[in-house]
N, C-alpha and C. Protein backbone atom coordinates (compact mmCIF):
# COMPACT_ATOMS: atom_id res chain seq x y z
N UNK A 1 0.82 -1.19 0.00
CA UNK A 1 0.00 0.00 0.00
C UNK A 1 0.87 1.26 0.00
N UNK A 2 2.23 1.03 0.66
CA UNK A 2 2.90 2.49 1.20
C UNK A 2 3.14 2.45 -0.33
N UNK A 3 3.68 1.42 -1.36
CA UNK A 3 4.66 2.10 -2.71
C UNK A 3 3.45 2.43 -3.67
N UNK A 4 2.33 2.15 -3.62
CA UNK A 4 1.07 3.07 -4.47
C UNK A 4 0.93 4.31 -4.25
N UNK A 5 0.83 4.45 -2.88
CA UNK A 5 0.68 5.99 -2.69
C UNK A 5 1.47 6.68 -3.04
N UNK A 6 2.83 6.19 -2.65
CA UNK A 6 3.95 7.18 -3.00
C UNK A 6 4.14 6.98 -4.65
N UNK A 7 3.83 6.22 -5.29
CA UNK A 7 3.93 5.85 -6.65
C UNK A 7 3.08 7.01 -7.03
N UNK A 8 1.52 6.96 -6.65
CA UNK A 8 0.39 7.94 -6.76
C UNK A 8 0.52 9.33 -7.18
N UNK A 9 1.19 9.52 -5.51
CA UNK A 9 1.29 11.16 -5.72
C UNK A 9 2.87 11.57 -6.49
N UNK A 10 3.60 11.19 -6.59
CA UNK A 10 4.73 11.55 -7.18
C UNK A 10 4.47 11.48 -8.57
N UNK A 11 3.66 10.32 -9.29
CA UNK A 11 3.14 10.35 -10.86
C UNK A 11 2.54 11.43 -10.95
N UNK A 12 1.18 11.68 -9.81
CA UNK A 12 0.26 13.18 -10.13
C UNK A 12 0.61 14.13 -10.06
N UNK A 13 2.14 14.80 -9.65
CA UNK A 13 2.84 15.77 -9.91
C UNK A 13 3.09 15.89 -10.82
N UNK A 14 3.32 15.32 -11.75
CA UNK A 14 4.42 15.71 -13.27
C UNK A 14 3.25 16.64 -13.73
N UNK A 15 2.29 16.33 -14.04
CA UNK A 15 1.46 16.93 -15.40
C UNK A 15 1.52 18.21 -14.80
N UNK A 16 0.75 18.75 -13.70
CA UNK A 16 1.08 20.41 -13.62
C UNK A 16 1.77 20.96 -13.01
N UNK A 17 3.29 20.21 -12.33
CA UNK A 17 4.73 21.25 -12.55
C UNK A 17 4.99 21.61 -13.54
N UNK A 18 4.07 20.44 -14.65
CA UNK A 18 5.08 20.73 -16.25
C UNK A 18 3.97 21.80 -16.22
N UNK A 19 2.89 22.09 -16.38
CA UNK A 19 1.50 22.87 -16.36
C UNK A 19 2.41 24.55 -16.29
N UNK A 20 2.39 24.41 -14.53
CA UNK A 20 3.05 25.57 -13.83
C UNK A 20 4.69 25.94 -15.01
N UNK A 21 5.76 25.30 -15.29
CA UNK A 21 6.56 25.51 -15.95
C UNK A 21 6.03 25.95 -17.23
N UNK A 22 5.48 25.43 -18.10
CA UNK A 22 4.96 26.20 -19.72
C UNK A 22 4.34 27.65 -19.41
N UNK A 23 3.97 27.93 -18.33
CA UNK A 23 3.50 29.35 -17.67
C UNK A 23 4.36 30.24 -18.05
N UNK A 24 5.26 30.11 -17.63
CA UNK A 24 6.29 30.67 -17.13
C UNK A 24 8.04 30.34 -17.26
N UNK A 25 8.52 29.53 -18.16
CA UNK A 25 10.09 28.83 -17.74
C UNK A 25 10.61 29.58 -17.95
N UNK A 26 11.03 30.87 -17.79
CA UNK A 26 12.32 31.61 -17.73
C UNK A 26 12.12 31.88 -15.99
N UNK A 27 11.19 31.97 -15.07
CA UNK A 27 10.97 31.74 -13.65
C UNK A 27 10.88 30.60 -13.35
N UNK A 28 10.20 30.06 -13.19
CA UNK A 28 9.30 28.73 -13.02
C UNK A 28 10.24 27.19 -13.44
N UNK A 29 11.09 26.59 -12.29
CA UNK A 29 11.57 25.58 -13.07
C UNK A 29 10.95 24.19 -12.05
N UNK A 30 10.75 23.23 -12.82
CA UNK A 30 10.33 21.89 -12.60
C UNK A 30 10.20 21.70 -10.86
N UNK A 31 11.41 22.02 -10.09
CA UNK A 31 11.19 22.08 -9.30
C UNK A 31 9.99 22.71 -8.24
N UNK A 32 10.17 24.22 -8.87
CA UNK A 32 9.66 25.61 -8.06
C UNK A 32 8.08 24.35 -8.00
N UNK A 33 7.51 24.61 -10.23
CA UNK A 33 6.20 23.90 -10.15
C UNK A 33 6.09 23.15 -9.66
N UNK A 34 6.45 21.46 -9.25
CA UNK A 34 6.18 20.62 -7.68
C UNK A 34 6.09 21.22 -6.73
N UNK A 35 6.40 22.45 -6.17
CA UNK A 35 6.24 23.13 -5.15
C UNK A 35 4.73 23.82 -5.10
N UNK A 36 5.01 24.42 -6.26
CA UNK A 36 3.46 25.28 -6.03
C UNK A 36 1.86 24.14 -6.34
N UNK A 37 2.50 22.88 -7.36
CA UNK A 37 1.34 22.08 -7.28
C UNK A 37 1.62 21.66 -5.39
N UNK A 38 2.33 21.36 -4.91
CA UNK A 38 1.99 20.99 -3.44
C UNK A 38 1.14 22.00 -2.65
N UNK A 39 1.30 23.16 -2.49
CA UNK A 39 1.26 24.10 -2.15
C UNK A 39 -0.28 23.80 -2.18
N UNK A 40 -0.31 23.74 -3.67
CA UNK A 40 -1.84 24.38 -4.35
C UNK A 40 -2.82 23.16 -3.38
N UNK A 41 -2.18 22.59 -3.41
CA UNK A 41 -3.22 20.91 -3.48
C UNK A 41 -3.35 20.86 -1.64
N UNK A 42 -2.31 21.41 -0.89
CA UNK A 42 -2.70 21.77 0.78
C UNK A 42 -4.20 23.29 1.01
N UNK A 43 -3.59 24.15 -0.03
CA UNK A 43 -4.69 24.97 0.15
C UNK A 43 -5.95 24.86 -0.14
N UNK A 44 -6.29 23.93 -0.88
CA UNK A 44 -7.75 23.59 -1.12
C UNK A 44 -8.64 22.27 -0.21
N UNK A 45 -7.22 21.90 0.84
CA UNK A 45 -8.21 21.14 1.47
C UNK A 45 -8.65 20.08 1.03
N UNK A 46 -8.20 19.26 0.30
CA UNK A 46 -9.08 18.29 -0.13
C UNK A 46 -9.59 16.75 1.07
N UNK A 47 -9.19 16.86 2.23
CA UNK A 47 -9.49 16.17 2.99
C UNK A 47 -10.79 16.85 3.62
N UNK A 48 -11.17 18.33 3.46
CA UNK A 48 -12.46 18.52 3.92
C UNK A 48 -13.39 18.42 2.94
N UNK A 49 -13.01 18.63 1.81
CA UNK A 49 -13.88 18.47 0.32
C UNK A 49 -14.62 17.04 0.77
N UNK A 50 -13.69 15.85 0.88
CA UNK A 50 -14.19 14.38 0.53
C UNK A 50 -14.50 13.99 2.10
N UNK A 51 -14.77 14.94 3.06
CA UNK A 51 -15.22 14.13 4.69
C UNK A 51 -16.95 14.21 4.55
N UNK A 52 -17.46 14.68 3.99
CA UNK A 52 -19.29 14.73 3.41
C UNK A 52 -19.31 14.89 2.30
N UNK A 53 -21.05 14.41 2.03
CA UNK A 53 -21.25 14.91 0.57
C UNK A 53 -22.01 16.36 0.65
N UNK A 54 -21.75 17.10 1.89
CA UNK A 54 -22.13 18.12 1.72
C UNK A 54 -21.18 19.35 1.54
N UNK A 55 -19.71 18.55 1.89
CA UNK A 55 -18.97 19.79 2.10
C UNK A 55 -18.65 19.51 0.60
N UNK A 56 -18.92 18.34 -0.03
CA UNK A 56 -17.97 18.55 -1.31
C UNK A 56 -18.93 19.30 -2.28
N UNK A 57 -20.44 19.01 -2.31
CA UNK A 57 -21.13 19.43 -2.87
C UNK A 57 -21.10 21.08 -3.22
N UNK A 58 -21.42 21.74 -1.70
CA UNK A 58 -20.89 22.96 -1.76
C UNK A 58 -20.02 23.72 -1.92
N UNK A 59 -18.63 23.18 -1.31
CA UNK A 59 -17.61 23.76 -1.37
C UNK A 59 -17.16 23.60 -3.21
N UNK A 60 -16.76 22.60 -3.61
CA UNK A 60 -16.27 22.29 -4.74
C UNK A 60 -17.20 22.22 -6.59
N UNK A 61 -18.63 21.99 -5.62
CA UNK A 61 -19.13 21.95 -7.09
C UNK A 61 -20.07 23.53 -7.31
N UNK A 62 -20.44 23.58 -6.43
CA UNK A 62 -21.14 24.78 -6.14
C UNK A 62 -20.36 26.66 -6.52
């Protein structure tokens, strides 16, 4: 179970550091973007999104 997850989230990084980098690469390098997708992905909470179907309802689709 531990090497899925970590398999998981380290695969679901690539697509938008590379995302965040085409923004921007004369700032923005591969690294920085893993940073700000982390970043991004703590500020939205997604452990309160998916604890009801009310918070996700509202918060996220709404």
């Amino acid at each position: 179970m531990w090497a899925t997850l970590t398999t998981n989230i380290a695969a679901n990084i690539v697509a938008p550091a590379n995302a965040f980098v085409n923004c921007a690469p004369k700032f923005i390098s591969f690294e920085v973007g893993g940073l700000l997708t982390a970043g991004l992905g703590l500020v939205i909470m997604p452990w309160k999104l998916v604890s009801s179907t009310h918070g996700f309802v509202n918060t996220w689709l709404i």
